[in-house]
PDB file of N, CA and C in Angstrom:
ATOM      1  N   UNK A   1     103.897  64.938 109.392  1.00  0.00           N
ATOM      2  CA  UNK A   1     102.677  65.543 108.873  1.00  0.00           C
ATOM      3  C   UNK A   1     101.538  64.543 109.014  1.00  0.00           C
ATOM      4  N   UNK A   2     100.049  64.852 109.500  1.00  0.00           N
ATOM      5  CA  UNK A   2      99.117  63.939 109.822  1.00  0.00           C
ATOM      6  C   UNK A   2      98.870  63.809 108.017  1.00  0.00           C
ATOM      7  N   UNK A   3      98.381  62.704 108.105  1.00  0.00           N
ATOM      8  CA  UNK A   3      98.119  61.773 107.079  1.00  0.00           C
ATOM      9  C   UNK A   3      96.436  62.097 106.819  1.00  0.00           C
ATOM     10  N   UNK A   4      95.588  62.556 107.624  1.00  0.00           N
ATOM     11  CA  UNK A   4      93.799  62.996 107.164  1.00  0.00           C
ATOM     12  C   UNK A   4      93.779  64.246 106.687  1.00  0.00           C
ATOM     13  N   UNK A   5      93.336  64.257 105.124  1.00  0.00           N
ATOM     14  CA  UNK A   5      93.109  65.276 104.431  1.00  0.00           C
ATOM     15  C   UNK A   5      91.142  65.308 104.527  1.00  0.00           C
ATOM     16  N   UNK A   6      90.788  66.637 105.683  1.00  0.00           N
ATOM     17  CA  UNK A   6      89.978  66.881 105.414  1.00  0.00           C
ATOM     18  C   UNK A   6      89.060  67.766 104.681  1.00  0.00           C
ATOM     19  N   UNK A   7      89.943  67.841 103.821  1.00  0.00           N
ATOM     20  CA  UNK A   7      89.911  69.301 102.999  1.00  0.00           C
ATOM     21  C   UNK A   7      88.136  68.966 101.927  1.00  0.00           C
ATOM     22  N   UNK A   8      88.444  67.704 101.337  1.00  0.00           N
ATOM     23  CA  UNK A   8      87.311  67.074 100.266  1.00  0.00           C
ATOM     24  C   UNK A   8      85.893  67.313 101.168  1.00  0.00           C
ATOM     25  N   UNK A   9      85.819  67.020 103.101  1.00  0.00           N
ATOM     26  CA  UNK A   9      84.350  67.127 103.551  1.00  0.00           C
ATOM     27  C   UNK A   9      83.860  68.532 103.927  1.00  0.00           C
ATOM     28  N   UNK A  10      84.788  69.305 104.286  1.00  0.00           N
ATOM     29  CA  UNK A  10      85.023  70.835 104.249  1.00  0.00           C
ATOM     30  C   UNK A  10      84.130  71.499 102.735  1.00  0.00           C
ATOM     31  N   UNK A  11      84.252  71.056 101.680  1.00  0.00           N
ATOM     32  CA  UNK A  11      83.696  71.398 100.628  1.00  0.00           C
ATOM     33  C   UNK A  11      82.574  70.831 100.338  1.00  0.00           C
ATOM     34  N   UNK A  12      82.146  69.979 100.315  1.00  0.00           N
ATOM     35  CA  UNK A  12      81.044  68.311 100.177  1.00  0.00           C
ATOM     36  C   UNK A  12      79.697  68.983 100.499  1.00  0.00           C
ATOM     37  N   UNK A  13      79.330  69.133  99.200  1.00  0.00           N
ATOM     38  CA  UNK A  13      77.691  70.165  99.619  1.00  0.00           C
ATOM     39  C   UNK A  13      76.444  69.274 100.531  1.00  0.00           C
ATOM     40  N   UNK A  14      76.657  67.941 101.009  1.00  0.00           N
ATOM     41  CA  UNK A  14      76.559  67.241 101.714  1.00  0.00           C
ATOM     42  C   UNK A  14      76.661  67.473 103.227  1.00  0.00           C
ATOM     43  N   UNK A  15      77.518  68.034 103.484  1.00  0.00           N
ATOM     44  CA  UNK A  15      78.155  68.419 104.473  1.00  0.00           C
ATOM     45  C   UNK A  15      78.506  69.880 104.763  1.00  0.00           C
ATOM     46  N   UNK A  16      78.741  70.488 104.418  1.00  0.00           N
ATOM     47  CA  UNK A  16      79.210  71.737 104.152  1.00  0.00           C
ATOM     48  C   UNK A  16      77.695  72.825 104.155  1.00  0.00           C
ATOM     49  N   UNK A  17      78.039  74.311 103.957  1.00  0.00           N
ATOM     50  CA  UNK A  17      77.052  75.581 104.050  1.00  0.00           C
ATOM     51  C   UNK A  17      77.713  76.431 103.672  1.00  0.00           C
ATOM     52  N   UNK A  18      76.729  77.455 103.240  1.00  0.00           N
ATOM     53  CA  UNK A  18      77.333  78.380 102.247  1.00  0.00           C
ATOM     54  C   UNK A  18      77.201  79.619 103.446  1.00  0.00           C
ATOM     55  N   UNK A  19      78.161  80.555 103.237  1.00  0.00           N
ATOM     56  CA  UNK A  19      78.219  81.748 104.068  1.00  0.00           C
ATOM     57  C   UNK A  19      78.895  82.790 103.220  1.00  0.00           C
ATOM     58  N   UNK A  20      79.401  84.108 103.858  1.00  0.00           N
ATOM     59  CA  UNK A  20      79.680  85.251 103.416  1.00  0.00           C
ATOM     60  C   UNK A  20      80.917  85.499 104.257  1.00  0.00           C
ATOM     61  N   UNK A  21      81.916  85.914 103.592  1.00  0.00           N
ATOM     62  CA  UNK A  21      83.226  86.314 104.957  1.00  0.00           C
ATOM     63  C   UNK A  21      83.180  87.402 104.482  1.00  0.00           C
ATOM     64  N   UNK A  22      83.243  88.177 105.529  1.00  0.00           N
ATOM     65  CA  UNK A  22      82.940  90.213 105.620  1.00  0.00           C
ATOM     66  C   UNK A  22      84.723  90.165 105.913  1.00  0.00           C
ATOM     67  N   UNK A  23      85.364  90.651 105.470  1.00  0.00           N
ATOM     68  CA  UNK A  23      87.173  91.126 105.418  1.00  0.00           C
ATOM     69  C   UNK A  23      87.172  92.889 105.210  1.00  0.00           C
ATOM     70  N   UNK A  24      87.344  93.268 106.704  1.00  0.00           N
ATOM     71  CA  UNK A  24      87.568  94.633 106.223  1.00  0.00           C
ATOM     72  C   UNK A  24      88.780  95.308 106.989  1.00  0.00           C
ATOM     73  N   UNK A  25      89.248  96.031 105.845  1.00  0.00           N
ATOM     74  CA  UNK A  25      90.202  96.433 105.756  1.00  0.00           C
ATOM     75  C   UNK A  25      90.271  97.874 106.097  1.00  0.00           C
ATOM     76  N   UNK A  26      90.882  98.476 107.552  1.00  0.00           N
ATOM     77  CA  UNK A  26      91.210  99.628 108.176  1.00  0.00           C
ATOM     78  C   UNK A  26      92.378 100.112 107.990  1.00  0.00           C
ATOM     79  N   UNK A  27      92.041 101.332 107.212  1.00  0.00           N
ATOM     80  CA  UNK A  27      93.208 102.945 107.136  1.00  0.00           C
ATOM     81  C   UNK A  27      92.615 104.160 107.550  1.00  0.00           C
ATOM     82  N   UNK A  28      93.804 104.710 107.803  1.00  0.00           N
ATOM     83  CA  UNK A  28      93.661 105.971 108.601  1.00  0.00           C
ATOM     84  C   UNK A  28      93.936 107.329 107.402  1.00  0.00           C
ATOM     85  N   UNK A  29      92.942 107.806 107.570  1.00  0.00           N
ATOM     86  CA  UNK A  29      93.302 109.317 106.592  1.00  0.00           C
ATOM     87  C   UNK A  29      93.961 110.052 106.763  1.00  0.00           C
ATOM     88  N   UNK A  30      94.923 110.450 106.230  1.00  0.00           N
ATOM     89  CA  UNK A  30      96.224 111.094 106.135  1.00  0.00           C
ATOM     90  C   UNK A  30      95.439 112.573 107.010  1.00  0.00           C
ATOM     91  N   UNK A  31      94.808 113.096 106.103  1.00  0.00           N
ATOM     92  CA  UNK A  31      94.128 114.515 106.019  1.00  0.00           C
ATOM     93  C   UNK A  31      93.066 114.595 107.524  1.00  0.00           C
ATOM     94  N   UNK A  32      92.119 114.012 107.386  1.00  0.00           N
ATOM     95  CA  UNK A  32      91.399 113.878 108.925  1.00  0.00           C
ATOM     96  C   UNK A  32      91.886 113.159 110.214  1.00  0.00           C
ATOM     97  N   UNK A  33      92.806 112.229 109.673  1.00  0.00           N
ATOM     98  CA  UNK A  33      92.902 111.064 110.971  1.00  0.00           C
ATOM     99  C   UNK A  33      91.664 110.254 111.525  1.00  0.00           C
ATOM    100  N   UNK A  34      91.248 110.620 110.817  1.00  0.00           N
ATOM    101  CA  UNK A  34      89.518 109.434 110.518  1.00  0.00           C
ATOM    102  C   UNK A  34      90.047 107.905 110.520  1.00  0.00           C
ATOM    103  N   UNK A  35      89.744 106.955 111.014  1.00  0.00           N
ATOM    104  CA  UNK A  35      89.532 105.514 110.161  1.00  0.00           C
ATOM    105  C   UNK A  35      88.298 105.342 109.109  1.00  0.00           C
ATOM    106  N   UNK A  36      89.284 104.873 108.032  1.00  0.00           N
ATOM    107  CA  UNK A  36      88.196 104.436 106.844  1.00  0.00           C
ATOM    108  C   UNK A  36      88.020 103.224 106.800  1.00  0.00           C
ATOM    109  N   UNK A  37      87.275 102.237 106.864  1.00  0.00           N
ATOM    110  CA  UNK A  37      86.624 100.994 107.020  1.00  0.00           C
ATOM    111  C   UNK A  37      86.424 100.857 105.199  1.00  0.00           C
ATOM    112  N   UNK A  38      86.783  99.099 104.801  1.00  0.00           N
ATOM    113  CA  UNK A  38      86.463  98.843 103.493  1.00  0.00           C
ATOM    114  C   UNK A  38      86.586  97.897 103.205  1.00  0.00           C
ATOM    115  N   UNK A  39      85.422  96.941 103.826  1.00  0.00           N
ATOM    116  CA  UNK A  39      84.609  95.762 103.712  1.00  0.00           C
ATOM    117  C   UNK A  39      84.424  95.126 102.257  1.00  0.00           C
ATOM    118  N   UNK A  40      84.739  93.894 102.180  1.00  0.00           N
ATOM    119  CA  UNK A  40      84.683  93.330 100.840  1.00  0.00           C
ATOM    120  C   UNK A  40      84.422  91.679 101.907  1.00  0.00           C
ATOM    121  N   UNK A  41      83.113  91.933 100.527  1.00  0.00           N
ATOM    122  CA  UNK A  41      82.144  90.595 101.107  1.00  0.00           C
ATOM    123  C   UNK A  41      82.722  89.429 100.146  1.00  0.00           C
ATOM    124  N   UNK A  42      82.912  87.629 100.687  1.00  0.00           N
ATOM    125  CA  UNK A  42      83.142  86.863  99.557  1.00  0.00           C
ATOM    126  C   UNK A  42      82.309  85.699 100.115  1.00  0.00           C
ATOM    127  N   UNK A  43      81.656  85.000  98.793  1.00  0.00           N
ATOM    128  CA  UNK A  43      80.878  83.950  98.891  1.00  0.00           C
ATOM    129  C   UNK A  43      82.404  82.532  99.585  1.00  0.00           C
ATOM    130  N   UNK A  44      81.666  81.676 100.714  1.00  0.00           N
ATOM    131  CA  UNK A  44      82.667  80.663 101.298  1.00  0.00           C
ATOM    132  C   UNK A  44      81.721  79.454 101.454  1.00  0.00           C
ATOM    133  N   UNK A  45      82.522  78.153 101.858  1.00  0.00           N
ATOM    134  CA  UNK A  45      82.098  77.235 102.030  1.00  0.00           C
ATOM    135  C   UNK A  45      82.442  76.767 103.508  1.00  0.00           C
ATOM    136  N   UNK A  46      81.725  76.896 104.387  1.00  0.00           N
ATOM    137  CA  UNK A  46      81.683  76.374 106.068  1.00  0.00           C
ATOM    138  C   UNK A  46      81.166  75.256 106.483  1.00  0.00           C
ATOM    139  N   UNK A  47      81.898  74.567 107.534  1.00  0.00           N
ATOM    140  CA  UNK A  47      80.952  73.458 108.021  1.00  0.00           C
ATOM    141  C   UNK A  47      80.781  73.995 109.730  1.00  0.00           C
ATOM    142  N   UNK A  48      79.305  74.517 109.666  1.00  0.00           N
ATOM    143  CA  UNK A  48      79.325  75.198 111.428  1.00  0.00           C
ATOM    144  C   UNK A  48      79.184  73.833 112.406  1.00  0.00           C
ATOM    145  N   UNK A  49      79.749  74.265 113.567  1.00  0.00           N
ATOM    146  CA  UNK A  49      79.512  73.321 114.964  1.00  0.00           C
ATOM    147  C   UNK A  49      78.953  74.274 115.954  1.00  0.00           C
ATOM    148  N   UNK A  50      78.101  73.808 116.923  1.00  0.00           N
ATOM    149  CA  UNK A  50      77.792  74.624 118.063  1.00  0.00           C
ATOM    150  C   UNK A  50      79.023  74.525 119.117  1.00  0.00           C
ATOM    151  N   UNK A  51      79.430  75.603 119.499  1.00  0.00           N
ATOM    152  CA  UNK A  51      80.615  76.217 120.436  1.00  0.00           C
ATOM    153  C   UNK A  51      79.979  75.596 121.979  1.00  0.00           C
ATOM    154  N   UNK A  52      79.665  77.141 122.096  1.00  0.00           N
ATOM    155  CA  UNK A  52      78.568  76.865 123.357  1.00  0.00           C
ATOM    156  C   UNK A  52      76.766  77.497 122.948  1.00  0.00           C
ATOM    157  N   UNK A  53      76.953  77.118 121.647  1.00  0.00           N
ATOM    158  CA  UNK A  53      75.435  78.008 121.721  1.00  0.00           C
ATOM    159  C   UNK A  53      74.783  78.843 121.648  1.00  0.00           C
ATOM    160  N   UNK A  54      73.624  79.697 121.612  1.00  0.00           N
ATOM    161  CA  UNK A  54      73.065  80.741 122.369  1.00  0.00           C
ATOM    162  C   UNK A  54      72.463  80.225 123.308  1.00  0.00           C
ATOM    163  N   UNK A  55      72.423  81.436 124.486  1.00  0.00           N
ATOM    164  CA  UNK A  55      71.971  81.441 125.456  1.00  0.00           C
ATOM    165  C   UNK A  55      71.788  82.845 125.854  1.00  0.00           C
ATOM    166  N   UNK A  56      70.472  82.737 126.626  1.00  0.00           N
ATOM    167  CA  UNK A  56      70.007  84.034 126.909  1.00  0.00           C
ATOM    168  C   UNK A  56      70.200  84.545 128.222  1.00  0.00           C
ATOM    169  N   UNK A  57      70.607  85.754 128.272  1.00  0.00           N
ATOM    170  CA  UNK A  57      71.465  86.073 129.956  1.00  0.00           C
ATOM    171  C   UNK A  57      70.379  87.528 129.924  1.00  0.00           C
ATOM    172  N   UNK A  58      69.588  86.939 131.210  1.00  0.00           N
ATOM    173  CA  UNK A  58      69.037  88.218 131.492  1.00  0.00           C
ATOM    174  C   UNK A  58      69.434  89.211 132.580  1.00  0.00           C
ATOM    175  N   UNK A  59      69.792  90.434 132.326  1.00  0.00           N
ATOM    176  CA  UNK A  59      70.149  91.602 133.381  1.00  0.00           C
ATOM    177  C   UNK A  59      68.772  92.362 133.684  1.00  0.00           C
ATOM    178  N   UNK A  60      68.921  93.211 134.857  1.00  0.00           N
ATOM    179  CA  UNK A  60      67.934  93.972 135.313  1.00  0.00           C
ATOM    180  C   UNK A  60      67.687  94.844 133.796  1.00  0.00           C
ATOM    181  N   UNK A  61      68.594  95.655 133.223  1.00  0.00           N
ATOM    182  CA  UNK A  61      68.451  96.229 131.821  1.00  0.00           C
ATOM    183  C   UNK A  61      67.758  95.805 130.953  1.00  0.00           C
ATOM    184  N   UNK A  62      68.390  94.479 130.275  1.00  0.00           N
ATOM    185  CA  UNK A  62      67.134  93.576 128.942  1.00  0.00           C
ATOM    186  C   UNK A  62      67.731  92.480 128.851  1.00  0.00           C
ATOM    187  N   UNK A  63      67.056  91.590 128.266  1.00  0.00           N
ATOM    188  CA  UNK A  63      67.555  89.785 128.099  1.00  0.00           C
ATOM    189  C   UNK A  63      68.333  90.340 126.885  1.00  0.00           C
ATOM    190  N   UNK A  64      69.572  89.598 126.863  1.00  0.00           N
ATOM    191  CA  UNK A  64      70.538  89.664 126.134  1.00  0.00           C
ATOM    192  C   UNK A  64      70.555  87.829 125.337  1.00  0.00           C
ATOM    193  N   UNK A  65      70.545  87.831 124.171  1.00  0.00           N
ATOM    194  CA  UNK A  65      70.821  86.394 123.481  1.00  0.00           C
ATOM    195  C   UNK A  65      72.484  86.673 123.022  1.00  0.00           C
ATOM    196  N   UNK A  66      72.947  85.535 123.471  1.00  0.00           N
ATOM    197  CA  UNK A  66      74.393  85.511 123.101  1.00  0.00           C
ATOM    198  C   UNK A  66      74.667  84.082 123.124  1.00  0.00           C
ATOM    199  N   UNK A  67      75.979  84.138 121.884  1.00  0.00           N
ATOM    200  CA  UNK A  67      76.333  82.744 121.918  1.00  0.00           C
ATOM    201  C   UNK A  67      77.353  82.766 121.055  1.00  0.00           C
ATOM    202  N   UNK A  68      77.782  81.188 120.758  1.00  0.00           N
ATOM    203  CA  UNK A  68      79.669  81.069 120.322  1.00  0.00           C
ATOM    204  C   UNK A  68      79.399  79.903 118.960  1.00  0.00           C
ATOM    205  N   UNK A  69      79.652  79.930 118.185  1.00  0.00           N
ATOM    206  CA  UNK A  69      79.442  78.776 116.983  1.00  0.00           C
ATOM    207  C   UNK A  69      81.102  78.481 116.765  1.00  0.00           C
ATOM    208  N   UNK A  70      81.517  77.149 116.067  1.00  0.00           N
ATOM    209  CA  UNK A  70      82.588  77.251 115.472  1.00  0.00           C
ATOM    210  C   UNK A  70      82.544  77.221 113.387  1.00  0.00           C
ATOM    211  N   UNK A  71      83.273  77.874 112.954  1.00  0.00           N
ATOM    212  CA  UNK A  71      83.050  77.814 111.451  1.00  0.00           C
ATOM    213  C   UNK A  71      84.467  76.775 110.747  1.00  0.00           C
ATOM    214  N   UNK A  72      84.358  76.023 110.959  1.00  0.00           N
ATOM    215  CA  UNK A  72      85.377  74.751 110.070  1.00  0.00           C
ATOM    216  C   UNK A  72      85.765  75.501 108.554  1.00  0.00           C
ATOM    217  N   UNK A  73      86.951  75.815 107.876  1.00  0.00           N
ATOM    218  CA  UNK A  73      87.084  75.840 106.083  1.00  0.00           C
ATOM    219  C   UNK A  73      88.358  76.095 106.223  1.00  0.00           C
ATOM    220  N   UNK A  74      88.415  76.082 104.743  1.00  0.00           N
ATOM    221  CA  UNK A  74      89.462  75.949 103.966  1.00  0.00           C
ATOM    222  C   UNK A  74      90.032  77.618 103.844  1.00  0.00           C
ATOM    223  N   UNK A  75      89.536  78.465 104.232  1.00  0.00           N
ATOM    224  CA  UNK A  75      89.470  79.795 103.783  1.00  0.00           C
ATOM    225  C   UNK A  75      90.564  80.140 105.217  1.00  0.00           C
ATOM    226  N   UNK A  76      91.452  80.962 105.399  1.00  0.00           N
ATOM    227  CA  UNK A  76      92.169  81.302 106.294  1.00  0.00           C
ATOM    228  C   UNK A  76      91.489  82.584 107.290  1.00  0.00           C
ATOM    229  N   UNK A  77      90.429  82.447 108.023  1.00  0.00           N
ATOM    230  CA  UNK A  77      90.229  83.282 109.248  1.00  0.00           C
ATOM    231  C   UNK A  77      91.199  84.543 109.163  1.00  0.00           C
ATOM    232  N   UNK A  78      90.642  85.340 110.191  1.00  0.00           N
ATOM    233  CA  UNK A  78      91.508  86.613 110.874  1.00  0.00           C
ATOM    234  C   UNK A  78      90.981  86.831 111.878  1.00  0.00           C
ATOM    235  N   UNK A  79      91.558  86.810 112.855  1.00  0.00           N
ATOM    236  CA  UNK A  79      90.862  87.699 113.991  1.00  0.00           C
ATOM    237  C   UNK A  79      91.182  88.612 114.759  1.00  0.00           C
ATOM    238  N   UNK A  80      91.491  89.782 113.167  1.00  0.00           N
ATOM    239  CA  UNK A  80      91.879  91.246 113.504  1.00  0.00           C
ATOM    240  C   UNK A  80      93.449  91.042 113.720  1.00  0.00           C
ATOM    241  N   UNK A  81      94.394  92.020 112.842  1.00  0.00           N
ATOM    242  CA  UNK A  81      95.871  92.349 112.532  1.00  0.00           C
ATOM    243  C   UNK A  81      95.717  93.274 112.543  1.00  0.00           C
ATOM    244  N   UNK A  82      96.501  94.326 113.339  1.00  0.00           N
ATOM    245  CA  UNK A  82      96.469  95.912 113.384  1.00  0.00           C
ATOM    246  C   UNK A  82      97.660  96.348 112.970  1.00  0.00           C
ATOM    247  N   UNK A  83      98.642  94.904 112.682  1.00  0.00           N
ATOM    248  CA  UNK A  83      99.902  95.445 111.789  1.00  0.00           C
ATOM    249  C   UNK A  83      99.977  95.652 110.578  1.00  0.00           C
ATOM    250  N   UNK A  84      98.979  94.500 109.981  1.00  0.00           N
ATOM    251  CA  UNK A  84      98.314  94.539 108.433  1.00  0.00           C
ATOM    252  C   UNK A  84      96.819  95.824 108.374  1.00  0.00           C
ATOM    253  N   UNK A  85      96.287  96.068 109.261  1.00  0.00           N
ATOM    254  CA  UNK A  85      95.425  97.012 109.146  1.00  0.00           C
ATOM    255  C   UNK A  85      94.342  95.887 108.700  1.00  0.00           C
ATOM    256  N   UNK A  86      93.964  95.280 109.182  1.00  0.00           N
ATOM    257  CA  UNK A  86      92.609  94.637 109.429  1.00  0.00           C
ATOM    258  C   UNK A  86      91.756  94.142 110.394  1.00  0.00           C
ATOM    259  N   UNK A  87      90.549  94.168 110.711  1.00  0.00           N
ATOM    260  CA  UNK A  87      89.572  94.219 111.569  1.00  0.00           C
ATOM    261  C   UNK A  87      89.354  92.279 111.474  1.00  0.00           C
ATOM    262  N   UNK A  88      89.015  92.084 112.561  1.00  0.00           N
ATOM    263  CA  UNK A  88      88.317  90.770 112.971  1.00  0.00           C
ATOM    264  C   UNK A  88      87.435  90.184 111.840  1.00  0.00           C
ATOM    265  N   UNK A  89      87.659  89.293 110.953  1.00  0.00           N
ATOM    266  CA  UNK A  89      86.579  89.025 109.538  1.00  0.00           C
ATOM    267  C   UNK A  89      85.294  88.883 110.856  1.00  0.00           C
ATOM    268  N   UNK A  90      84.212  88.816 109.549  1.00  0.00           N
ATOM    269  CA  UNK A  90      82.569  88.502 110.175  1.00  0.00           C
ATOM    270  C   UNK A  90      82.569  87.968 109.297  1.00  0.00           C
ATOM    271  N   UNK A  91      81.171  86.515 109.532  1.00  0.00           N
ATOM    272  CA  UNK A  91      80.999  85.605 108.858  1.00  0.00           C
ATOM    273  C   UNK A  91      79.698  86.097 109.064  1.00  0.00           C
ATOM    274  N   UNK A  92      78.816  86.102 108.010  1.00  0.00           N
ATOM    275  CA  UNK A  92      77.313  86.370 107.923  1.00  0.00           C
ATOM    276  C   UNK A  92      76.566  84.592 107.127  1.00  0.00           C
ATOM    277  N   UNK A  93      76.303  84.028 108.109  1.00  0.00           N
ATOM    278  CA  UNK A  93      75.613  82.959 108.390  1.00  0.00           C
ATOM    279  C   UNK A  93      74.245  82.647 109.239  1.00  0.00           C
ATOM    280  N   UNK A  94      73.449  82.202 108.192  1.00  0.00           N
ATOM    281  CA  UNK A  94      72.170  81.211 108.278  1.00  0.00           C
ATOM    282  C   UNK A  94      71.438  82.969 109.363  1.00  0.00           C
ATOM    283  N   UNK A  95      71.724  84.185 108.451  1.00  0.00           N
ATOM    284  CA  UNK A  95      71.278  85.311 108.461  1.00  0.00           C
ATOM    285  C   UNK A  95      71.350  86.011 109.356  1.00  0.00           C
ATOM    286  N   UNK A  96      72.567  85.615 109.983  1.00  0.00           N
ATOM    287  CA  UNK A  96      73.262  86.487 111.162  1.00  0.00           C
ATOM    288  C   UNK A  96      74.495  86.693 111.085  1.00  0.00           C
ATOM    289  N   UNK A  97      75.098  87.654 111.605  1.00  0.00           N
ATOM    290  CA  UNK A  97      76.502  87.896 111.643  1.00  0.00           C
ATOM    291  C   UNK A  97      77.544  87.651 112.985  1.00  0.00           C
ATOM    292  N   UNK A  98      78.376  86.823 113.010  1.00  0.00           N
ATOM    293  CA  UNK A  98      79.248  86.659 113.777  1.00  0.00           C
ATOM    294  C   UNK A  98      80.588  87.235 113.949  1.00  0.00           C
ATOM    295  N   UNK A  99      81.181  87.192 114.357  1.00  0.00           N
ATOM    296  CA  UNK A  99      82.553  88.095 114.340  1.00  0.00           C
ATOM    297  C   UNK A  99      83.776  87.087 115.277  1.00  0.00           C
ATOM    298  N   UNK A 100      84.958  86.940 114.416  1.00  0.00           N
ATOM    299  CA  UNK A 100      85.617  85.884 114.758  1.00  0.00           C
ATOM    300  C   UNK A 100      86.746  86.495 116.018  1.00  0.00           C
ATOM    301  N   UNK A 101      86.702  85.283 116.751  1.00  0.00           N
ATOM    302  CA  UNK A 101      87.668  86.532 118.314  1.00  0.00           C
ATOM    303  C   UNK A 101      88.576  85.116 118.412  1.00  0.00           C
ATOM    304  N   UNK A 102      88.488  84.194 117.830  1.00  0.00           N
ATOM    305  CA  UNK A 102      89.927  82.951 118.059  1.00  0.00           C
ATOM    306  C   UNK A 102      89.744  82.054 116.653  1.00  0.00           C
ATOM    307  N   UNK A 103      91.280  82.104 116.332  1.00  0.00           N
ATOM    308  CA  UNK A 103      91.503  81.004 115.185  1.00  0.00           C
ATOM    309  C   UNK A 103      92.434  79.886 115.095  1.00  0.00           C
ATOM    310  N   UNK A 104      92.319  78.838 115.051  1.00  0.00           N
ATOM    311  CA  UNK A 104      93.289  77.498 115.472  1.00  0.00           C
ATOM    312  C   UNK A 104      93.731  76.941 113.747  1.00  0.00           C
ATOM    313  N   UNK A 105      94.912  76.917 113.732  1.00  0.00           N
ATOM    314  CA  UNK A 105      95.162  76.581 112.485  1.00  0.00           C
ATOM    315  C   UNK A 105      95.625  74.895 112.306  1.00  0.00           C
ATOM    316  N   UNK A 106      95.188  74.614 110.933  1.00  0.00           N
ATOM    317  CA  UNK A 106      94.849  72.954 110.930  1.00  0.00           C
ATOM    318  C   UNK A 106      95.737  73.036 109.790  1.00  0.00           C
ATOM    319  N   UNK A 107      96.629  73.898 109.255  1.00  0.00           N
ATOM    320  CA  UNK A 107      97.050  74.125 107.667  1.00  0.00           C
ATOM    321  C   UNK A 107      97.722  72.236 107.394  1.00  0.00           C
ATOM    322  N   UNK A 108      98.453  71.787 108.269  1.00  0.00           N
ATOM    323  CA  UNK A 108      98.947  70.776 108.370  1.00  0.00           C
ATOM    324  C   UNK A 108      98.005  69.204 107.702  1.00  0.00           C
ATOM    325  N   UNK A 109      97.236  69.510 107.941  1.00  0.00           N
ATOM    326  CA  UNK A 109      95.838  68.082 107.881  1.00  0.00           C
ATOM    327  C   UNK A 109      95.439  68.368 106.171  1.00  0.00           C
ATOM    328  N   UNK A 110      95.882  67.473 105.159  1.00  0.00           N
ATOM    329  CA  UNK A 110      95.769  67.530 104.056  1.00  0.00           C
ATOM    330  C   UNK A 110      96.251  69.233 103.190  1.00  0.00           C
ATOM    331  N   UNK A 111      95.327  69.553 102.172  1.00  0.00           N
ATOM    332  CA  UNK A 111      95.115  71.034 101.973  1.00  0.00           C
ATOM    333  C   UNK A 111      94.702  72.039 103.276  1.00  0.00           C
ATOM    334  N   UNK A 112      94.569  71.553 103.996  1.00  0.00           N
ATOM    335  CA  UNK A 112      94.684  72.738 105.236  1.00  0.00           C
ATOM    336  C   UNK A 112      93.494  73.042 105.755  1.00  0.00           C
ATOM    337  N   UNK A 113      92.864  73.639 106.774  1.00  0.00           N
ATOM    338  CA  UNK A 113      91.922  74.433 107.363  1.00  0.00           C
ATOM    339  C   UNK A 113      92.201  75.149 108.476  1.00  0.00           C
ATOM    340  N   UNK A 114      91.256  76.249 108.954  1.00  0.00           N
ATOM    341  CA  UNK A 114      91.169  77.056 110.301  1.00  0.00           C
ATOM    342  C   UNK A 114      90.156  76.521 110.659  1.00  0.00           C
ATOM    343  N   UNK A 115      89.557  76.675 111.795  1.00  0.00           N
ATOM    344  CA  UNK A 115      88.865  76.820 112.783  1.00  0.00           C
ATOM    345  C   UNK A 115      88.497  78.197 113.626  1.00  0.00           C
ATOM    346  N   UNK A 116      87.232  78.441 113.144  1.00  0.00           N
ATOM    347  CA  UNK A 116      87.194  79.704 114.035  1.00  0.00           C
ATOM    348  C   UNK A 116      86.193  80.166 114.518  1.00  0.00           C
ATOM    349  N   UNK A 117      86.541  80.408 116.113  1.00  0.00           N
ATOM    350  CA  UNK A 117      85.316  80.216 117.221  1.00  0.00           C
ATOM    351  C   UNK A 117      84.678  81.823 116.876  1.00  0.00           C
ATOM    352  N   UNK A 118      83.611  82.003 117.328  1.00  0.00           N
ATOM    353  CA  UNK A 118      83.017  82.846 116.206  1.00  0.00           C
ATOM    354  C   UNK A 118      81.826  83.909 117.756  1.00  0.00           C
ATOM    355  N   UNK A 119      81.760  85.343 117.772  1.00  0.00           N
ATOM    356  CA  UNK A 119      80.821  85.492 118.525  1.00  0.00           C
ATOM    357  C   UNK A 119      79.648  86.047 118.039  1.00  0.00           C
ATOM    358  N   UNK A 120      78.142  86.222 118.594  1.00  0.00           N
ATOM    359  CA  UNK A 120      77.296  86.474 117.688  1.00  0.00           C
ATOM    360  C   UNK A 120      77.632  88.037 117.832  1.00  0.00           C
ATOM    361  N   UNK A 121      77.118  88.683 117.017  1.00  0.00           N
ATOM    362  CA  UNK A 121      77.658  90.356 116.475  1.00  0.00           C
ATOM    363  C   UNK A 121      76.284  91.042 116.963  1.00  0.00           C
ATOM    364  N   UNK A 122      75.445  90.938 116.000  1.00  0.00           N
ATOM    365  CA  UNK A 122      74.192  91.450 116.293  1.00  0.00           C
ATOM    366  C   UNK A 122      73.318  90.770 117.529  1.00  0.00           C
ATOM    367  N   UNK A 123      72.842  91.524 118.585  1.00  0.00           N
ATOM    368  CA  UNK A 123      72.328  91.123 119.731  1.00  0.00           C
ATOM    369  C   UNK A 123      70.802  91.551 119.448  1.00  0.00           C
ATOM    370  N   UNK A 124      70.167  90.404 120.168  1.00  0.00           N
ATOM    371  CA  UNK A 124      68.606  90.883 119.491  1.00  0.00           C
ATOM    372  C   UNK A 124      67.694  90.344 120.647  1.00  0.00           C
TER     373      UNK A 124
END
């Protein structure tokens, strides 16, 4: 077992940012066969890194801004279980929303962390 518990700078309001993890939870209605979506927002503690950025990719259509952040915590990621019936968490950070598509687990390194590379959601 590695011996660096980075669990204490992960939290360290020093270091650290406050965000929102969007966790929603998909069922199917018996009666319609609808999916019902049921989002439950929770206050978290993140330390972001730039991935690759935004960057703006223009097509003949419209300039598109897109880009990749990573979100460092203590909080365990998802990126979408369709056996558990859950959708990809979104992290709503520094007033945007991202949506997590890879998670690397660190549980090992003190109290533990994920890592999770993150894409931007809303295109603007």
């Amino acid at each position: 077992m590695p011996l660096l518990d980075v669990s204490d700078i992960l939290s360290d309001p020093d270091f650290a940012d406050s965000a929102v993890l969007i966790r929603t939870t998909v069922t199917v209605d018996p009666v319609t066969g609808r999916t019902v979506n049921a989002p439950v927002e929770t206050a978290i503690s993140v330390v972001q890194t730039s991935d690759k950025g935004q960057n703006l990719r223009r097509n003949p259509e419209a300039a598109i801004s897109e880009g990749t952040v990573t979100f460092h915590s203590t909080v365990t990621f998802v990126e979408g279980n369709a056996d558990a019936g859950l959708d990809a968490d979104i992290v709503r950070w520094n007033g945007r929303d991202w949506t997590v598509v890879t998670v690397d687990d660190y549980s090992r390194y003190g109290a533990g962390f994920t890592v999770a590379t993150c894409r931007l959601l809303d295109l603007r």
